[in-house]
C-alpha atoms as a PDB file:
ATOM      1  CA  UNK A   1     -30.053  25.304 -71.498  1.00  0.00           C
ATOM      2  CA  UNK A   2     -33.422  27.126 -70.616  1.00  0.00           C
ATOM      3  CA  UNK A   3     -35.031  25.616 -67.640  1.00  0.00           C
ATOM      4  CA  UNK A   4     -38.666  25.592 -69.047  1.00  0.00           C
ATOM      5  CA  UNK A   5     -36.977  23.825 -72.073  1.00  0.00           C
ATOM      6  CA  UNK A   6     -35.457  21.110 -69.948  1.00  0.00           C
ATOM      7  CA  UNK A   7     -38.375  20.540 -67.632  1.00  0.00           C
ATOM      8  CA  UNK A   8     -40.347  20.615 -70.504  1.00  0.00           C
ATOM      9  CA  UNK A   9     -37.918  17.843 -71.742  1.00  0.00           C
ATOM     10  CA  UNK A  10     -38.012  16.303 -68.586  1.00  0.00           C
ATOM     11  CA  UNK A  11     -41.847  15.450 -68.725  1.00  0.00           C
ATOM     12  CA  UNK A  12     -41.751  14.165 -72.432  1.00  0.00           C
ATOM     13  CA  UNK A  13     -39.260  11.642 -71.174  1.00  0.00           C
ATOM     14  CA  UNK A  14     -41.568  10.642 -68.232  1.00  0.00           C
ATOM     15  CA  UNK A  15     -44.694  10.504 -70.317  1.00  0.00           C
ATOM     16  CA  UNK A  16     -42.894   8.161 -73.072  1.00  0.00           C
ATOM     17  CA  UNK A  17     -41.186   6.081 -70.194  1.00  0.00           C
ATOM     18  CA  UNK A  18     -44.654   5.289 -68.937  1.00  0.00           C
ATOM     19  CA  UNK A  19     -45.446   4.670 -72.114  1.00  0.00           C
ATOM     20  CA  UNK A  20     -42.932   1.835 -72.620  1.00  0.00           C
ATOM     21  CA  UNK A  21     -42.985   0.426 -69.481  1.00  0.00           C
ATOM     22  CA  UNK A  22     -45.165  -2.745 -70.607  1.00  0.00           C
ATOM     23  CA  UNK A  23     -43.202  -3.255 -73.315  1.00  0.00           C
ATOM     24  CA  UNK A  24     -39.792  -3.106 -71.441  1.00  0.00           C
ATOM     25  CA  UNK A  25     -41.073  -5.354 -68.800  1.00  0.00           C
ATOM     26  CA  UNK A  26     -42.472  -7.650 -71.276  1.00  0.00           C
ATOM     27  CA  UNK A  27     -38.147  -7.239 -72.645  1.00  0.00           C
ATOM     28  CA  UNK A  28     -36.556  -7.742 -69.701  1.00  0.00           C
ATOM     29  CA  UNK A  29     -38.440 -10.828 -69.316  1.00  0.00           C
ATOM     30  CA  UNK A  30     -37.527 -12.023 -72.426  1.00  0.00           C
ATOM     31  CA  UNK A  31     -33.793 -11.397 -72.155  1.00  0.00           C
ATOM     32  CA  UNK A  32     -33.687 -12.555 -68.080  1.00  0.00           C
ATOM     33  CA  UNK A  33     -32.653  -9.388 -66.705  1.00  0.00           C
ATOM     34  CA  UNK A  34     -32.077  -9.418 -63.151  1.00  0.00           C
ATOM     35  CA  UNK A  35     -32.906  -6.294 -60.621  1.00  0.00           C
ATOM     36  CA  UNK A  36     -29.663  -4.803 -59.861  1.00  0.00           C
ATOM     37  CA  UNK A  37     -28.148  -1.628 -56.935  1.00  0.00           C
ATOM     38  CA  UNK A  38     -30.121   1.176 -57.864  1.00  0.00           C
ATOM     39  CA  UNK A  39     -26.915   2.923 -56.042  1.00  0.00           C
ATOM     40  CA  UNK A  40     -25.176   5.493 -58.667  1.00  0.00           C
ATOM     41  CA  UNK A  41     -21.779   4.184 -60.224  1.00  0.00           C
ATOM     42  CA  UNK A  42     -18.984   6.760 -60.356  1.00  0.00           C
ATOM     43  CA  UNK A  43     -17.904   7.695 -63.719  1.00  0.00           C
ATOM     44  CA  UNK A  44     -14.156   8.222 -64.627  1.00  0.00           C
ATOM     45  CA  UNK A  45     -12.472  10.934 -66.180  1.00  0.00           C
ATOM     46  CA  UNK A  46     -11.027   8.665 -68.681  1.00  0.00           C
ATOM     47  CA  UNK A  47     -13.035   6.355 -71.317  1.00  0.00           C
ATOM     48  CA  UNK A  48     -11.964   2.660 -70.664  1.00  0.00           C
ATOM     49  CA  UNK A  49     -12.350   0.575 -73.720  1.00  0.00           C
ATOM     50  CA  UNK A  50     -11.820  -2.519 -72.283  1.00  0.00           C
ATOM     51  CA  UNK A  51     -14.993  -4.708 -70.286  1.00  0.00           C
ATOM     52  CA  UNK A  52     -13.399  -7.881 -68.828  1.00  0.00           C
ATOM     53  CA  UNK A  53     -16.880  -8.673 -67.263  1.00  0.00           C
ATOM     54  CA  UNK A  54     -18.280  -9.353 -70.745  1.00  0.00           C
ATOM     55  CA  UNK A  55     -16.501 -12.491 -71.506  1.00  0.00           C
ATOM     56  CA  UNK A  56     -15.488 -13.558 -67.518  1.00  0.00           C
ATOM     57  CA  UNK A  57     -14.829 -17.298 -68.900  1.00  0.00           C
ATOM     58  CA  UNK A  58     -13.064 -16.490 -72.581  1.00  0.00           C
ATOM     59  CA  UNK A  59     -10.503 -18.871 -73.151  1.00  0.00           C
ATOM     60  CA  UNK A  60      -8.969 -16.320 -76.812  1.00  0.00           C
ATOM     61  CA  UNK A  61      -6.482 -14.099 -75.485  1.00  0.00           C
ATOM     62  CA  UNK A  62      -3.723 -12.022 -77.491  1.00  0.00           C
ATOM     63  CA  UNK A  63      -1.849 -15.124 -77.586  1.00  0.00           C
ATOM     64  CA  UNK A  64      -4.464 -17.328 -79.391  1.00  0.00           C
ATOM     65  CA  UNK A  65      -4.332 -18.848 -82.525  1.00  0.00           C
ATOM     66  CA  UNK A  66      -5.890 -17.022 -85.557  1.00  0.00           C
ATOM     67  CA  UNK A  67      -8.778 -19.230 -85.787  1.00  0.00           C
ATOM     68  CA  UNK A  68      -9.684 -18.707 -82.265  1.00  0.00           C
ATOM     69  CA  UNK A  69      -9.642 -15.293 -82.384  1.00  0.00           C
ATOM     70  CA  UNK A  70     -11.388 -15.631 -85.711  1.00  0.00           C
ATOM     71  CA  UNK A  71     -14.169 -17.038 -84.031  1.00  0.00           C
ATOM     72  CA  UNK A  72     -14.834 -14.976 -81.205  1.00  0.00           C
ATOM     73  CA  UNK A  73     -15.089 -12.007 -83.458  1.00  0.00           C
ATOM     74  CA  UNK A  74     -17.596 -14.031 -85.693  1.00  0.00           C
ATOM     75  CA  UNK A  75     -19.840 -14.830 -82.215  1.00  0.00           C
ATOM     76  CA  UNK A  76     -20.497 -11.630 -81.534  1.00  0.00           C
ATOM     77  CA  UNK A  77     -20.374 -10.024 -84.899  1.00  0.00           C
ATOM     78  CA  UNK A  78     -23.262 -12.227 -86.014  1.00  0.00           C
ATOM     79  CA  UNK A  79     -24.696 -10.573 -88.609  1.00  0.00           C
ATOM     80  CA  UNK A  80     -26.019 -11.767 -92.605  1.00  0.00           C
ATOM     81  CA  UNK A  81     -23.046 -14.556 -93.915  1.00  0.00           C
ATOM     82  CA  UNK A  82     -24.796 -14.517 -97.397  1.00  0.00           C
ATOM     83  CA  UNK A  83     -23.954 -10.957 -98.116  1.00  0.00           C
ATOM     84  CA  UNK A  84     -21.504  -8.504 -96.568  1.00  0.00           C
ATOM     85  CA  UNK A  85     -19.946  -4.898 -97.783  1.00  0.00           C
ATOM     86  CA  UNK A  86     -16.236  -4.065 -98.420  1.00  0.00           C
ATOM     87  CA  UNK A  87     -14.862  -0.642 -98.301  1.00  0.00           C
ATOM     88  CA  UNK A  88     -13.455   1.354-100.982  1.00  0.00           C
ATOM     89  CA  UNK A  89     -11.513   4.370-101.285  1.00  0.00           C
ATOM     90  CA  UNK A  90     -10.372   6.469-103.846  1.00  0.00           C
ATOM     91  CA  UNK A  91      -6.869   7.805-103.964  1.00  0.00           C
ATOM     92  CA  UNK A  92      -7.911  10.678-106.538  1.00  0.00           C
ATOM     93  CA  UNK A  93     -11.126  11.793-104.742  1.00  0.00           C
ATOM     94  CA  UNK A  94      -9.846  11.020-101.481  1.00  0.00           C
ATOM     95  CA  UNK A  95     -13.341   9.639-100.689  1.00  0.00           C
ATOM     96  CA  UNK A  96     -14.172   6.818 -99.750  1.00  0.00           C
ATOM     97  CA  UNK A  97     -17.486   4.004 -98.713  1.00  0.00           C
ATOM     98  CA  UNK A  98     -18.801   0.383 -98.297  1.00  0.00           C
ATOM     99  CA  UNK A  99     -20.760  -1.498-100.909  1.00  0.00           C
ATOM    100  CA  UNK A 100     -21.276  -4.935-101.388  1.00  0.00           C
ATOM    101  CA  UNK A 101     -18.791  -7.181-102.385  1.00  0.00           C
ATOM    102  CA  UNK A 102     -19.823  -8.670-106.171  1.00  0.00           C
ATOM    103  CA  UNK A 103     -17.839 -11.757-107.420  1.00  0.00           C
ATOM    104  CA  UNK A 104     -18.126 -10.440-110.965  1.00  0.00           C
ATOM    105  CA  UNK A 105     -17.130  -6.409-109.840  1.00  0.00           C
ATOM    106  CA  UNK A 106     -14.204  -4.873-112.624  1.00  0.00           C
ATOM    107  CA  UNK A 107     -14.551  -8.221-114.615  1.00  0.00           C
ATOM    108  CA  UNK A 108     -14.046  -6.608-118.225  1.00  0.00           C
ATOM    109  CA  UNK A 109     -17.340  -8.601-119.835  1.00  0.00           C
ATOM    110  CA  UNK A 110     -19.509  -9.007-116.850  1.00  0.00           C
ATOM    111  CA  UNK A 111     -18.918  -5.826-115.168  1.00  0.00           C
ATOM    112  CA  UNK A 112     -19.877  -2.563-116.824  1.00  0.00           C
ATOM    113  CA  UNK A 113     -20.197   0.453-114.471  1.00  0.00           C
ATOM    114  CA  UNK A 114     -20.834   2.798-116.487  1.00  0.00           C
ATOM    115  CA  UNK A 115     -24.420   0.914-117.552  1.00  0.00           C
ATOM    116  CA  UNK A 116     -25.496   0.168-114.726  1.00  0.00           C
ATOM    117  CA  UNK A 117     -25.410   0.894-110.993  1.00  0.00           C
ATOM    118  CA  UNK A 118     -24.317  -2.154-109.329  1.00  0.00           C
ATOM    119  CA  UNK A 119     -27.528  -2.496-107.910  1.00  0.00           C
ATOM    120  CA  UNK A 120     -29.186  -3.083-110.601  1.00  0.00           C
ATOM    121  CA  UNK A 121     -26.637  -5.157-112.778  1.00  0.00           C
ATOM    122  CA  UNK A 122     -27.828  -8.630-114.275  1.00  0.00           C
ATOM    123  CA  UNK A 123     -24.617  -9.705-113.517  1.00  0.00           C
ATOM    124  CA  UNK A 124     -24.302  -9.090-110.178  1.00  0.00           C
ATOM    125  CA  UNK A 125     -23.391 -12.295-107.815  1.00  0.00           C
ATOM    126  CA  UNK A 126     -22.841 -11.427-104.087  1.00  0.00           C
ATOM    127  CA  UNK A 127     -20.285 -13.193-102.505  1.00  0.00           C
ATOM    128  CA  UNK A 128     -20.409 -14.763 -99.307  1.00  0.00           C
ATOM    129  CA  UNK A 129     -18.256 -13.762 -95.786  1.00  0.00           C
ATOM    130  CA  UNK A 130     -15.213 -16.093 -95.024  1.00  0.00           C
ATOM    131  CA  UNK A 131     -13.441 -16.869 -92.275  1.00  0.00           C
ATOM    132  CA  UNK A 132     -10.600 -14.969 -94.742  1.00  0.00           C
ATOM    133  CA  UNK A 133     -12.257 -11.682 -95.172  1.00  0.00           C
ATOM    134  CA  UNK A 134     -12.854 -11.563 -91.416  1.00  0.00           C
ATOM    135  CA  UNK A 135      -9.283 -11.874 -91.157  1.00  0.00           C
ATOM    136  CA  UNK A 136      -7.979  -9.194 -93.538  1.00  0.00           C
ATOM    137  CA  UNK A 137     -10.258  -7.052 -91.610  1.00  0.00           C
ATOM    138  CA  UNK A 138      -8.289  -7.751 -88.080  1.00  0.00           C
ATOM    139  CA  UNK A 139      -4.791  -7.543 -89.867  1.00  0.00           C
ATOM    140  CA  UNK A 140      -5.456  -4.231 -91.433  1.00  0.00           C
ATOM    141  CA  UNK A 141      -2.547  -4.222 -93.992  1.00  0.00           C
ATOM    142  CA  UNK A 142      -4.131  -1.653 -96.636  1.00  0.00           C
ATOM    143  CA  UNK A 143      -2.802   1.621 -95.720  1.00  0.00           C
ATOM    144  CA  UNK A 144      -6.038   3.238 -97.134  1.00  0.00           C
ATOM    145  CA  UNK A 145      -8.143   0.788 -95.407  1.00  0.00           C
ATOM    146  CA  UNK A 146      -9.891  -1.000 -98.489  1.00  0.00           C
ATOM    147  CA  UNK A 147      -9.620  -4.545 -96.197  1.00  0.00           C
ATOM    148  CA  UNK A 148     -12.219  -3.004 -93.997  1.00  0.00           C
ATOM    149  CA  UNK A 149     -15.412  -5.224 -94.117  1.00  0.00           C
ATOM    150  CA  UNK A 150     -18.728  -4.293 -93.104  1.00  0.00           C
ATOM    151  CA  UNK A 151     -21.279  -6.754 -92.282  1.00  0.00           C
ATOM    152  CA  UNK A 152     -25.185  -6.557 -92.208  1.00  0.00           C
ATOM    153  CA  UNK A 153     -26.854  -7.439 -89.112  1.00  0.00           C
ATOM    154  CA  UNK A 154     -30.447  -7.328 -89.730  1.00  0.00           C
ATOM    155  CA  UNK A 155     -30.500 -10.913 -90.471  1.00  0.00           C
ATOM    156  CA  UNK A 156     -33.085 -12.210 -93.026  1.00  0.00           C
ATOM    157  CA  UNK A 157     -35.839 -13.053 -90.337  1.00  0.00           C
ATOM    158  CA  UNK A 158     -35.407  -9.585 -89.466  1.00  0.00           C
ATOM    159  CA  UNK A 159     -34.092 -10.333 -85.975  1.00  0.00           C
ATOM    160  CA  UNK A 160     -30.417  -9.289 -84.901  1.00  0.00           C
ATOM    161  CA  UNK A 161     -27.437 -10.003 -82.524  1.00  0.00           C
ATOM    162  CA  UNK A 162     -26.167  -6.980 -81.600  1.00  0.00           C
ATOM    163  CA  UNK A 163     -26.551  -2.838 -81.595  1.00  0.00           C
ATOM    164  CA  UNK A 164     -24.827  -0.072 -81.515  1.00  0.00           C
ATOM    165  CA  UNK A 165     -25.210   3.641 -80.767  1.00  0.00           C
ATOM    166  CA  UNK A 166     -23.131   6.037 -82.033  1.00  0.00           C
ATOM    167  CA  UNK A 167     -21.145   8.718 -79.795  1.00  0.00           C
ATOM    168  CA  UNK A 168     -19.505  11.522 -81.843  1.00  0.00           C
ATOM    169  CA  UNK A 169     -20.052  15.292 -80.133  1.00  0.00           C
ATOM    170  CA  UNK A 170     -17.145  16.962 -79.027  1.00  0.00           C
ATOM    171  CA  UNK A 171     -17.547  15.668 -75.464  1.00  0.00           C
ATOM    172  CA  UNK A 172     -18.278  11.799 -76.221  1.00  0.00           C
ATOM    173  CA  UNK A 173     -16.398  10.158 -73.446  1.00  0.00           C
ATOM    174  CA  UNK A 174     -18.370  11.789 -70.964  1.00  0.00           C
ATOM    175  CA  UNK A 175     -21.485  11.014 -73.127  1.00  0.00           C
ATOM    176  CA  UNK A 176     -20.925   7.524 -73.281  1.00  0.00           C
ATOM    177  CA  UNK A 177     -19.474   6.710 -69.915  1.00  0.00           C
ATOM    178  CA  UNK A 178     -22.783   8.269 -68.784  1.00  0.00           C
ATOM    179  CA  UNK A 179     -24.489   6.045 -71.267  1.00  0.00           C
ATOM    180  CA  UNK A 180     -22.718   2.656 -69.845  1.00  0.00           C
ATOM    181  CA  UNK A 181     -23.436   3.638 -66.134  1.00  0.00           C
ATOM    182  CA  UNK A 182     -26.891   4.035 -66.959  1.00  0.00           C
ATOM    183  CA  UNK A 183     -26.517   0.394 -68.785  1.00  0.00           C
ATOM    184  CA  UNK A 184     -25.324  -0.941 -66.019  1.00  0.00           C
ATOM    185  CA  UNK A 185     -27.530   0.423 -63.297  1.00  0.00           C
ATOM    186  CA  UNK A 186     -30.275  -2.185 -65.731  1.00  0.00           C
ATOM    187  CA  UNK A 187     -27.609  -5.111 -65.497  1.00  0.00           C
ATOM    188  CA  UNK A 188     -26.609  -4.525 -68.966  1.00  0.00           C
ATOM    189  CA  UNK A 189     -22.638  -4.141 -70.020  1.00  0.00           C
ATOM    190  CA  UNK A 190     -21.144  -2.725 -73.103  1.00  0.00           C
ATOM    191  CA  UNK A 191     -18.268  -2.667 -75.004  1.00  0.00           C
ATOM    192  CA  UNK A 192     -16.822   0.619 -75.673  1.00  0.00           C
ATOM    193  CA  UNK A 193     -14.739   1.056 -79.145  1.00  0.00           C
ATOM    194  CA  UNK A 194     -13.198   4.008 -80.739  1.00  0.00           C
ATOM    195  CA  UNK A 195     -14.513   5.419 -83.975  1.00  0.00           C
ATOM    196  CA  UNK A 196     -11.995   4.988 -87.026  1.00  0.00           C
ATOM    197  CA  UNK A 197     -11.375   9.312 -86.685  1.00  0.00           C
ATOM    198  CA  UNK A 198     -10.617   8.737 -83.137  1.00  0.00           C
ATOM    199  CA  UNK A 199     -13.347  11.173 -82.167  1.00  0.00           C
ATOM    200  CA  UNK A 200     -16.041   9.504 -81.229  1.00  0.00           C
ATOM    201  CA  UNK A 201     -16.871   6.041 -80.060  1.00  0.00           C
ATOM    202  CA  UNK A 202     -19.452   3.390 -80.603  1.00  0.00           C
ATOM    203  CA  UNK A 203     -21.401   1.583 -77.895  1.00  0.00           C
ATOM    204  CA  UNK A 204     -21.780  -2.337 -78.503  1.00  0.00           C
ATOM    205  CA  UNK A 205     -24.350  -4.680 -76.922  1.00  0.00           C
ATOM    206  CA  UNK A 206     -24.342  -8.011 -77.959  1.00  0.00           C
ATOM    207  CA  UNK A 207     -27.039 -10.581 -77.193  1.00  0.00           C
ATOM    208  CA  UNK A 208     -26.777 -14.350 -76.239  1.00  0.00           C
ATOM    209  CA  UNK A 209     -29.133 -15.325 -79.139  1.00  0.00           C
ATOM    210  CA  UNK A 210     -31.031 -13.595 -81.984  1.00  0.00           C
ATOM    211  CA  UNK A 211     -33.823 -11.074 -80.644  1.00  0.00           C
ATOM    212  CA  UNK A 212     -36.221  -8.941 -83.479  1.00  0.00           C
ATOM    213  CA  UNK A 213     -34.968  -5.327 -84.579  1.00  0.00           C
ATOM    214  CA  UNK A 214     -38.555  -3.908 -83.328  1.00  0.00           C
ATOM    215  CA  UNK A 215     -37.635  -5.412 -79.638  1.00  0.00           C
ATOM    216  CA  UNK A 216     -33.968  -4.609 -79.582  1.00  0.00           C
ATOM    217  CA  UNK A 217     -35.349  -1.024 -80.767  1.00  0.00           C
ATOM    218  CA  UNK A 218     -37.493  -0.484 -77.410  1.00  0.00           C
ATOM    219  CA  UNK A 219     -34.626  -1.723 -75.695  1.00  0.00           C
ATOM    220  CA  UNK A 220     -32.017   0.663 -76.746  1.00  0.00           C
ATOM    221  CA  UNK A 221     -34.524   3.025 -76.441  1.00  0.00           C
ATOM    222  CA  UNK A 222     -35.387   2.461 -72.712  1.00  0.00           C
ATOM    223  CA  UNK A 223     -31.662   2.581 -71.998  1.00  0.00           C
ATOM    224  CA  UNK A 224     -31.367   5.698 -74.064  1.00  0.00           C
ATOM    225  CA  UNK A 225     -33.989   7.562 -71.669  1.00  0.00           C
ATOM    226  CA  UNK A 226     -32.311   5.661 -68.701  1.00  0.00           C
ATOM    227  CA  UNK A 227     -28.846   7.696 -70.485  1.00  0.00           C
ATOM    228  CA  UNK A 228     -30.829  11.424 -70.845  1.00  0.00           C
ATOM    229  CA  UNK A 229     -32.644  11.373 -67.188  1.00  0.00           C
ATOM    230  CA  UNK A 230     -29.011  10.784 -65.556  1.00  0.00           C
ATOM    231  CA  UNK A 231     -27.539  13.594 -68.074  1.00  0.00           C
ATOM    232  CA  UNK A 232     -30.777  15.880 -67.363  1.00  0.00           C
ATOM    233  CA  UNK A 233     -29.858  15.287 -63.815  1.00  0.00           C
ATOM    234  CA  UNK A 234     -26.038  16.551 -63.634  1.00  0.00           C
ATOM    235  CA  UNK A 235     -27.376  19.402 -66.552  1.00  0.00           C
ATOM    236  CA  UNK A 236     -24.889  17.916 -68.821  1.00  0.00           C
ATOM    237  CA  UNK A 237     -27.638  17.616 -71.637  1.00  0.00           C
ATOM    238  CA  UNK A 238     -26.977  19.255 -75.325  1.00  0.00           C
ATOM    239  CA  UNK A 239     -30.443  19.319 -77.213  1.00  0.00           C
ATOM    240  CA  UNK A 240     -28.810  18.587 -80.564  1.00  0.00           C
ATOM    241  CA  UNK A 241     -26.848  15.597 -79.346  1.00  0.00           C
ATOM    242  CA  UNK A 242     -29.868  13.680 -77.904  1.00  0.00           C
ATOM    243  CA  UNK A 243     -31.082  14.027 -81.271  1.00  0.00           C
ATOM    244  CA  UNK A 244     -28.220  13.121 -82.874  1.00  0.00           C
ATOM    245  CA  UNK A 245     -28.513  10.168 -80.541  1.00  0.00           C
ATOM    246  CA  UNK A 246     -32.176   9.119 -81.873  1.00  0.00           C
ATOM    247  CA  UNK A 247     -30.874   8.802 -85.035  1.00  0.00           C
ATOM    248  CA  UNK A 248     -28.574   6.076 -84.124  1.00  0.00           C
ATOM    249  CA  UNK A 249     -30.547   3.079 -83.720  1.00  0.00           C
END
């Protein structure tokens, strides 16, 4: 990359980062942050998608009962219970999607597709998320993956439990191990997991109780500068992946 284009880069980021600073202070406050080593963390070669230190005192372990585990993927996958998506895939097209899951959908009377959009049908009755559909989604038994759920986290109140950001250039494992070291420089872990084409990988941080979509916005924001200062200094920077990288919040 051109070095007037990166310094030029390099200010940007500065200027914004003052910018934010009240805002991320006002954050950190908020979620109890503590100060932690300023003292760079060594990055491995390899991505390592397990974080122990996330849940030091969990009691669910491989060898739990379904319920259990059940559970402890609800707590942190708290999203909207009222509504949620399932996906679909078509073995002619060989495409495939998410949409929400209507009680009514293919019902011969109630259900006409080709007169309306399912967004707009009269008859359309959302059904709720179970404790069941959560665990079709851990089995995984459809070969084509139509036991998938998706679930909406931008709750009603239009606060949230969790966010993600979304790793998928060619070199993502460096990408994101960058990304957590810079987390955890600010105290904040993450748990790493592999995309469904196994290449890329999301980046999970979950919250101890709901916080609003504008403030977990600034703060995936700061850590996102904290991730393109470190990259800007080892040079390891692609312009069209930190933009790729806005777009994920």
């Amino acid at each position: 990359m051109d070095y007037n284009l990166l310094l030029s880069m390099y200010n940007a980021l500065l200027i914004e980062n003052k910018n934010l600073k009240e805002k991320n202070d006002e954050l950190k406050r908020k979620l109890e942050l503590k100060n932690v080593s300023k003292t760079p963390i060594s990055e491995p070669e390899e991505i390592n998608f397990s974080v122990p230190e996330l849940f030091p005192n969990s009691k669910v372990t491989k060898n739990s009962r379904s319920n259990e585990k059940i559970n402890l993927f609800m707590s942190l996958f708290h999203g909207r219970e009222d509504v949620f998506a399932k996906r679909w895939h078509s073995p002619t097209t060989n495409k495939s999607g998410y949409q929400p899951k209507c009680q009514n959908e293919w019902d011969m009377i109630l259900c006409n597709k080709k007169k309306y959009k399912c967004n707009v049908c009269p008859n359309r009755k959302l059904l709720l998320l179970t404790e069941k559909d959560i665990e079709s989604h851990l089995i995984g038994k459809d070969p084509l993956g139509r036991d998938v759920i998706g679930i909406y986290p931008l709750l009603q109140d239009e606060n949230c439990y969790f966010l993600a950001v979304d790793f998928d250039e060619a070199d993502y494992q460096k990408d994101i191990m960058a990304f957590r070291s810079a987390c955890a420089e600010k105290g904040v872990f993450i748990s790493v997991e592999r995309s469904r084409s196994g290449n890329g990988a999301h980046a999970w941080i979950f919250f101890e109780e709901s916080i609003s979509a504008h403030t977990s916005k600034i703060y995936v924001q700061t850590a996102n500068w904290a991730y393109l200062l470190k990259t800007m200094r080892n040079q390891t920077i692609n312009h069209g992946k930190t933009k790729n990288l806005m777009r994920n919040y």
